[in-house]
Protein backbone atom coordinates (compact mmCIF):
# COMPACT_ATOMS: atom_id res chain seq x y z
CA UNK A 1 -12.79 1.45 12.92
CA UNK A 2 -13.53 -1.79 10.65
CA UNK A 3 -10.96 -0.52 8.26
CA UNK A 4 -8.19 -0.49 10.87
CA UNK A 5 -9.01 -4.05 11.90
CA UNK A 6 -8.76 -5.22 8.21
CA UNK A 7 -5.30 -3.89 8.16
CA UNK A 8 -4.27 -5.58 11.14
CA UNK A 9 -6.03 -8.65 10.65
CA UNK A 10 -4.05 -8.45 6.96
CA UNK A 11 -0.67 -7.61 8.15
CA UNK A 12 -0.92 -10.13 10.53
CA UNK A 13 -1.62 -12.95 7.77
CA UNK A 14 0.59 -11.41 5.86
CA UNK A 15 3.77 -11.97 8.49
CA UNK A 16 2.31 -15.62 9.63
CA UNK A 17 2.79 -16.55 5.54
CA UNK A 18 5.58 -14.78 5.42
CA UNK A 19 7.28 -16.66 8.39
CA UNK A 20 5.93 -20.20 7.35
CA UNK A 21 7.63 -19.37 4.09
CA UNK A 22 11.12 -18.59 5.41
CA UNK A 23 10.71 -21.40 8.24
CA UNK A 24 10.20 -24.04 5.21
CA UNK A 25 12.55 -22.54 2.29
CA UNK A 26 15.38 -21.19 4.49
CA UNK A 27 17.22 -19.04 1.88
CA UNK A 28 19.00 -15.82 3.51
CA UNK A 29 18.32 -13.58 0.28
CA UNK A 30 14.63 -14.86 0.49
CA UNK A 31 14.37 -13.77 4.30
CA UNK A 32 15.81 -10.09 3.42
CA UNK A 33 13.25 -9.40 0.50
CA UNK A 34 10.43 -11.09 2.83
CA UNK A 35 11.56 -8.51 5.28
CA UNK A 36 11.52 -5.59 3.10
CA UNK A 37 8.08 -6.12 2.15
CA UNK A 38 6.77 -6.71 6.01
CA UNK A 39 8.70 -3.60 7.03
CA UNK A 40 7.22 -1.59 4.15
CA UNK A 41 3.69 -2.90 5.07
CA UNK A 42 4.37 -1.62 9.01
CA UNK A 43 5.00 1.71 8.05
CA UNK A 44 2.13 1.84 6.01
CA UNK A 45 0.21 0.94 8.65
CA UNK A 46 1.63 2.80 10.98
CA UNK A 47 1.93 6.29 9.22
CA UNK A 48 -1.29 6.20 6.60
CA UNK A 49 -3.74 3.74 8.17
CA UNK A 50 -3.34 5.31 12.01
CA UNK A 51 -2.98 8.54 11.23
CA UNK A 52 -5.80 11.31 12.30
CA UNK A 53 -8.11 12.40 9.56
């Protein structure tokens, strides 16, 4: 259970830095790879983290 918060609380810092980064920078191709790299990071979560043992 602590290991599934971890992730969470991770992923979640990782999309508030994420978003602070694009807010304050403001390049399109920037955005894109930043978004690659959250959505790659969601499915991780989603399909290895959550997934029954």
């Amino acid at each position: 259970m602590l290991d599934r918060i971890m992730v969470l609380i991770s992923l979640g810092l990782l999309i508030a830095f994420c978003a602070v980064l694009i807010t304050f920078v403001g390049r399109i191709d920037l955005a894109l790879v930043i978004a690659v790299c959250v959505l790659m990071g969601v499915y991780d979560l989603l399909f290895y983290s959550f997934r029954k043992k």
